[in-house]
N, C-alpha and C. Protein backbone atom coordinates (compact mmCIF):
# COMPACT_ATOMS: atom_id res chain seq x y z
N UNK A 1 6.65 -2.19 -6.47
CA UNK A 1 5.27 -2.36 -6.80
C UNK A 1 5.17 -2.71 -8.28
N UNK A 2 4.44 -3.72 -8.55
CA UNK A 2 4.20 -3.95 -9.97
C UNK A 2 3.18 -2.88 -10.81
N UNK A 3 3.31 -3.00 -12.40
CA UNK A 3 2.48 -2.43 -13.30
C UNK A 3 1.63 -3.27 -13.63
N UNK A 4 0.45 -2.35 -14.02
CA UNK A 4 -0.64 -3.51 -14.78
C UNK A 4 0.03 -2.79 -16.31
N UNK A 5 0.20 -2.27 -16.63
CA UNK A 5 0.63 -2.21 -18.11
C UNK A 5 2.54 -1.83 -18.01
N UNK A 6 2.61 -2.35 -19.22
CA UNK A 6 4.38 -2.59 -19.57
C UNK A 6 4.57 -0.96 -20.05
N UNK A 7 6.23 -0.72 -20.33
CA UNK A 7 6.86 0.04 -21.01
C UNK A 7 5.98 1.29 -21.77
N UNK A 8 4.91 0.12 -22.74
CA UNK A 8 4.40 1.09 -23.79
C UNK A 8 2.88 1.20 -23.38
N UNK A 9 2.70 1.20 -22.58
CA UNK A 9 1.52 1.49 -21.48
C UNK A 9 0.24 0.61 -21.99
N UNK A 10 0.81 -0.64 -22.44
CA UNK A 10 -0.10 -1.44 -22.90
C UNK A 10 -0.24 -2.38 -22.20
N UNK A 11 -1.44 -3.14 -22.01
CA UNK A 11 -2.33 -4.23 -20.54
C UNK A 11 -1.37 -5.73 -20.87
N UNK A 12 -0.71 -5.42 -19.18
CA UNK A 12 0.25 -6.79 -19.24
C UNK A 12 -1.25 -7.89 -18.81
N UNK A 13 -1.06 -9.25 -18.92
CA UNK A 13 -1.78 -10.18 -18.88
C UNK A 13 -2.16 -9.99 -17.67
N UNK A 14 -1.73 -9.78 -16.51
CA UNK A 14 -2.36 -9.91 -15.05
C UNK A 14 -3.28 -8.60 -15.25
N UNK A 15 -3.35 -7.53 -15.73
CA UNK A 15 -4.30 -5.85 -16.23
C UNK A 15 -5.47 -6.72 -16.98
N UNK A 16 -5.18 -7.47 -17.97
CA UNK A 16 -6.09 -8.13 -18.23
C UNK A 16 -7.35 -9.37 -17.47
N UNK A 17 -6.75 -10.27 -16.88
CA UNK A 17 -7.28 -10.93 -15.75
C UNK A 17 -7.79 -10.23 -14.47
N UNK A 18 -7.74 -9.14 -14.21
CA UNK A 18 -8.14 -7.77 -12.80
C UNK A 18 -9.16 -7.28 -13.90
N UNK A 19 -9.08 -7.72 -14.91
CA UNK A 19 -10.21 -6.38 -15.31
C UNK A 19 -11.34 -7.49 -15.31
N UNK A 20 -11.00 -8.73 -16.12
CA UNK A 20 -12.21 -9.37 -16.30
C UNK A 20 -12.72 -10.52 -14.94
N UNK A 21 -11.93 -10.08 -13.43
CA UNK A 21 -12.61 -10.19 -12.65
C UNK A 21 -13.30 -8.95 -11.90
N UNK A 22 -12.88 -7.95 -12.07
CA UNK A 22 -13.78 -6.77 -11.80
C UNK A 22 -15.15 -7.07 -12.67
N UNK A 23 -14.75 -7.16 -13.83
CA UNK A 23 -16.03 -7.06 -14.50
C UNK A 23 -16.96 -8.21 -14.72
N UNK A 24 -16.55 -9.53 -14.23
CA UNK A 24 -17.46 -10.52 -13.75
C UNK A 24 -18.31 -10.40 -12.20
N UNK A 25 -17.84 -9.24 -11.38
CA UNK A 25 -18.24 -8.97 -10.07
C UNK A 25 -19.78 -7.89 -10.59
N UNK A 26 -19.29 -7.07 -11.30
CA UNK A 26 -20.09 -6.00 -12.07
C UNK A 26 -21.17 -6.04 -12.71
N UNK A 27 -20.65 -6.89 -13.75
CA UNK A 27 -21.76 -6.68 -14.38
C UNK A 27 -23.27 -7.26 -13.76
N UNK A 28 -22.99 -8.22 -13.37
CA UNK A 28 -24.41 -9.30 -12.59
C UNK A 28 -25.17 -7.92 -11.67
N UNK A 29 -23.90 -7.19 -10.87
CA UNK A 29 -24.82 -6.17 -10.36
C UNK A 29 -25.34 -5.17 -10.81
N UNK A 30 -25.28 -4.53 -12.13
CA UNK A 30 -25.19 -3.98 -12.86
C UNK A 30 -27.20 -4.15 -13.63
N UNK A 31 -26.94 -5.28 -14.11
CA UNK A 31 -27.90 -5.76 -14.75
C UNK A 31 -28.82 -5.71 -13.25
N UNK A 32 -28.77 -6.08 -12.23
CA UNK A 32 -30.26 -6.20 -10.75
C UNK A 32 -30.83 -5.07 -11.26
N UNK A 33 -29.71 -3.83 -11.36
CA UNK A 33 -30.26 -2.92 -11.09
C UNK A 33 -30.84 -1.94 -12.12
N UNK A 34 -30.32 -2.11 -13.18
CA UNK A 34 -30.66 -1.61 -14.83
C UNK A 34 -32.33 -2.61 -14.33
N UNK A 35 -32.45 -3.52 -14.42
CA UNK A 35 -33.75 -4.10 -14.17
C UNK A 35 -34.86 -3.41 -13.05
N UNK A 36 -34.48 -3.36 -11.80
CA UNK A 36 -35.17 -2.09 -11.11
C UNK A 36 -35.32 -0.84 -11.73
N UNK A 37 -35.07 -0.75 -13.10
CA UNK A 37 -35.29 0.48 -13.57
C UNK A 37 -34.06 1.68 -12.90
N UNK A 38 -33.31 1.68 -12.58
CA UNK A 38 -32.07 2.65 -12.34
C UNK A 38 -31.47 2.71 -13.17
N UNK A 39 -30.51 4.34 -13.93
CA UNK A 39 -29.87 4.51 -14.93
C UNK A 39 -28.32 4.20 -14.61
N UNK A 40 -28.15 3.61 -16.01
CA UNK A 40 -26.54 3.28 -16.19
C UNK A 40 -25.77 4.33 -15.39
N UNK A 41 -26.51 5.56 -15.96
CA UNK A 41 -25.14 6.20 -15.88
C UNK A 41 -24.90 6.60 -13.86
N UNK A 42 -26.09 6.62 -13.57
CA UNK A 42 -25.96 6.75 -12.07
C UNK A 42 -25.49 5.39 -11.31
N UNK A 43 -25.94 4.69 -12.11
CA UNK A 43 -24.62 2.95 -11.37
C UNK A 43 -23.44 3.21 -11.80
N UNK A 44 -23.18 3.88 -12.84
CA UNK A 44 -21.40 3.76 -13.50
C UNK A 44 -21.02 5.10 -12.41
N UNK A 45 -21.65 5.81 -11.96
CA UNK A 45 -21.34 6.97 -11.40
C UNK A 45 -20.76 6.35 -9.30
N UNK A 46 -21.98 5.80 -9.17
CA UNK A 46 -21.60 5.19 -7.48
C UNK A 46 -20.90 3.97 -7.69
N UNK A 47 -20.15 2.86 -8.79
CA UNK A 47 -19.13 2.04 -9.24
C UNK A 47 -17.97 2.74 -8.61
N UNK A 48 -18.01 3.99 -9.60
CA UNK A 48 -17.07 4.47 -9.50
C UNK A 48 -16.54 5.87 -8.08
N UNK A 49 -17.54 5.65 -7.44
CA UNK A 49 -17.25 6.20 -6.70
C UNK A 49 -16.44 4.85 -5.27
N UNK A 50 -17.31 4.17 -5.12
CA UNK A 50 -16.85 2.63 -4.41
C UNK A 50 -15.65 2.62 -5.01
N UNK A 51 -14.89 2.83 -5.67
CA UNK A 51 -13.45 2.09 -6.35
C UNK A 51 -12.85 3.70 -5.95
N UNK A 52 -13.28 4.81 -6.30
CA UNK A 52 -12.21 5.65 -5.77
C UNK A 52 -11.84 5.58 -3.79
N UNK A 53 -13.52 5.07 -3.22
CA UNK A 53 -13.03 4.41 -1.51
C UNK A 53 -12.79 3.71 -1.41
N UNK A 54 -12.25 2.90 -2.28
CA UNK A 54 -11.43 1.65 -2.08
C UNK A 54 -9.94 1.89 -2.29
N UNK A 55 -9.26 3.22 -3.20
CA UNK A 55 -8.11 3.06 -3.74
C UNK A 55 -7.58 4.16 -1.72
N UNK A 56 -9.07 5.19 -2.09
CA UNK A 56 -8.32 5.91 -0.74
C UNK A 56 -8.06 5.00 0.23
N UNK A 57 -8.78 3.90 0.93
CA UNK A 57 -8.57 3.38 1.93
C UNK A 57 -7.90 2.83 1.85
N UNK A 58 -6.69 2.16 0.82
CA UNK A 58 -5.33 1.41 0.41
C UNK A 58 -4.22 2.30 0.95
N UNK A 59 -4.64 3.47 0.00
CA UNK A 59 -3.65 4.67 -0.13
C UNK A 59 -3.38 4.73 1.66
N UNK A 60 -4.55 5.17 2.43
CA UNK A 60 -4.27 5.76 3.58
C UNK A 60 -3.93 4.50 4.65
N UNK A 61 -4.01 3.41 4.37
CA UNK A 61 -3.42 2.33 4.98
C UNK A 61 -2.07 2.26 4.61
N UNK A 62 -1.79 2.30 3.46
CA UNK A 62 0.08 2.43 2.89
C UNK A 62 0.41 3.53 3.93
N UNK A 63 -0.14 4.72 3.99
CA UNK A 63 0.31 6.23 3.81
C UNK A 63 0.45 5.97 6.20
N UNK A 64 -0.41 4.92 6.34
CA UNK A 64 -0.73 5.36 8.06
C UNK A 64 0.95 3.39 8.42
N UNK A 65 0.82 3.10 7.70
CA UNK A 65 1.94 1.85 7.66
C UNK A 65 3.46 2.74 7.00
N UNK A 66 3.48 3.43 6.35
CA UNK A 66 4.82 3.69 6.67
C UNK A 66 5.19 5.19 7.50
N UNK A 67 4.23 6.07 7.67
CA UNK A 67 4.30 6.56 8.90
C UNK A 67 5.05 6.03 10.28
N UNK A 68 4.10 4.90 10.22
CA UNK A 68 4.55 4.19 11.93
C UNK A 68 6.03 3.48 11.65
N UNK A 69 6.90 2.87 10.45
CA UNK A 69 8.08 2.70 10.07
C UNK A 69 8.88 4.00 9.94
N UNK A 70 8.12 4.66 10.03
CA UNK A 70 9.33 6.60 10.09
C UNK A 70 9.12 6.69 11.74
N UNK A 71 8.09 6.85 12.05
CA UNK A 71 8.18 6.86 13.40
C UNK A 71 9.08 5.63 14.36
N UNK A 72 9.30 4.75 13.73
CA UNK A 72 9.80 3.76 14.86
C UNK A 72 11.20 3.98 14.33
N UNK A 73 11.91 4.32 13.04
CA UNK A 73 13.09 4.72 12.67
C UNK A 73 13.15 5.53 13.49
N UNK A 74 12.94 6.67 13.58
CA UNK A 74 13.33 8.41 14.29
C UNK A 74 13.13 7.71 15.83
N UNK A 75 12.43 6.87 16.20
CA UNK A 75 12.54 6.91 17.85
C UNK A 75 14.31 5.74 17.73
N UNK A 76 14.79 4.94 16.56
CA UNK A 76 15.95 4.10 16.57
C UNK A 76 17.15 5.16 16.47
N UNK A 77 16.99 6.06 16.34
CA UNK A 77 17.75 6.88 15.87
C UNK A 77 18.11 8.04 17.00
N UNK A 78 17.13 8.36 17.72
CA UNK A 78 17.15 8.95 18.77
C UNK A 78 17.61 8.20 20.25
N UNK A 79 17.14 6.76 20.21
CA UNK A 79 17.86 6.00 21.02
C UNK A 79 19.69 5.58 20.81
N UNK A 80 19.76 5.09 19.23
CA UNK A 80 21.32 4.95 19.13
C UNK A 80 21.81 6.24 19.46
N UNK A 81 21.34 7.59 19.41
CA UNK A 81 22.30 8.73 19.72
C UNK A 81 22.42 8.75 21.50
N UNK A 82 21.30 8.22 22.11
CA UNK A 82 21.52 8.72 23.39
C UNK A 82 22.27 7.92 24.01
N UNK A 83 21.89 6.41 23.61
CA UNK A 83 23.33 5.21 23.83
C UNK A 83 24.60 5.74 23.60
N UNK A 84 24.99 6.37 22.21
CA UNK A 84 26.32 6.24 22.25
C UNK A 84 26.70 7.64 22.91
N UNK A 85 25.76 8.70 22.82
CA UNK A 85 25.87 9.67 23.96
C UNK A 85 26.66 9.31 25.58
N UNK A 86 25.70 8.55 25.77
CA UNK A 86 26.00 7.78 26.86
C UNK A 86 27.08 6.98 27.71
N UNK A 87 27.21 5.81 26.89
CA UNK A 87 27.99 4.94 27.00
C UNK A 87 29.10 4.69 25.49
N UNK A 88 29.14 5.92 24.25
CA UNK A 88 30.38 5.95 23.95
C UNK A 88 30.00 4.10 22.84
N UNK A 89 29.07 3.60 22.49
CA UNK A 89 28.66 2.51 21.34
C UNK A 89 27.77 3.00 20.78
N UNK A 90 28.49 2.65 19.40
CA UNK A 90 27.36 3.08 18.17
C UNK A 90 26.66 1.59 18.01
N UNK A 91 25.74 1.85 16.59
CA UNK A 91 24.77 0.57 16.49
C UNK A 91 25.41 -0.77 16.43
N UNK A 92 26.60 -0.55 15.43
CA UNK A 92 27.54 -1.79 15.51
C UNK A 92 28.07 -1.56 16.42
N UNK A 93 28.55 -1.33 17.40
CA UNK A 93 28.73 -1.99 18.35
C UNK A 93 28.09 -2.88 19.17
N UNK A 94 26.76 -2.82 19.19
CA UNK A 94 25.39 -3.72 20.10
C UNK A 94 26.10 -4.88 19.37
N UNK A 95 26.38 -5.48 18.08
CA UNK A 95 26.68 -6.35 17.28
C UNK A 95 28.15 -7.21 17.97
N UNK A 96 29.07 -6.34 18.03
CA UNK A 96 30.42 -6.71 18.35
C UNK A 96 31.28 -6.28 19.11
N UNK A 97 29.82 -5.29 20.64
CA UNK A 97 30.96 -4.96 20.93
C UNK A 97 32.26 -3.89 21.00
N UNK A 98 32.50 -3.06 21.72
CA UNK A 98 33.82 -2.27 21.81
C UNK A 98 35.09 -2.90 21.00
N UNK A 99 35.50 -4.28 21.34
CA UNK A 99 36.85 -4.74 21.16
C UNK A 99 36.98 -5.38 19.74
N UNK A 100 35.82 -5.42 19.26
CA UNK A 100 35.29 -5.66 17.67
C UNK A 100 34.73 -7.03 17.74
N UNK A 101 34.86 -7.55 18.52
CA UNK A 101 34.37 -9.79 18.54
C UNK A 101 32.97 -9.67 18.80
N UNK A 102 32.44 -10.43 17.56
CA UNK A 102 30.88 -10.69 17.80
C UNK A 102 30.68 -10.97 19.33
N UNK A 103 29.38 -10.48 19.55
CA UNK A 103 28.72 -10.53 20.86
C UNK A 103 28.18 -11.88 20.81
C-alpha cells in the first residue's frame, strides 16, 4: 500500500493532488450551505463524519475481502490434507504427479 507522505512524514505530491481534489469537491458545498445560513463548524463536523463512513466502509470491504482469501486458503488446506490423506499426493504432486514428470 502506498503513503501519502514520505519518510519524514511530509506530503508526497500525490497527498498533495488528493487534498486539492477533496477540497475542490468541498468547498463549492461548503459555501451552498454557509449561504443557507448553517454553521461552519456543524458542516466541518458531518464532512467529517462522511469521510470517517467512507474510510469504515473501505476498511470493512478490505477486512470482509481478505476474510473470504483465509477462508478459501483453510478450505485448500483442508482439502490438500484429505487428498493426500487419501490417496498418499501432496499439492505438488497435482503438478507432476507421483513419478515426478509434469502432468
Amino acid at each position: 500500500m502506498k503513503d501519502l507522505y514520505d519518510k519524514k512524514g511530509l506530503q508526497t505530491k500525490e497527498s498533495h493532488e488528493f487534498g486539492i481534489k477533496i477540497e475542490e469537491v468541498i468547498r463549492p458545498i461548503f459555501k451552498e450551505y454557509l449561504e443557507k445560513g448553517f454553521s461552519v463548524r456543524d458542516l466541518s463536523h458531518e464532512a467529517q463524519a462522511m469521510v470517517r463512513d467512507c474510510e469504515l466502509d473501505y476498511m470493512m470491504d478490505i477486512h470482509m475481502e481478505n476474510a473470504k482469501k483465509a477462508k478459501v486458503n483453510l478450505e485448500r488446506k483442508k482439502l490438500n490434507a484429505e487428498i493426500e490423506k487419501k490417496y498418499g499426493l501432496t499439492e505438488k504432486d497435482w503438478d507432476y504427479g507421483t513419478d515426478g514428470k509434469q502432468i
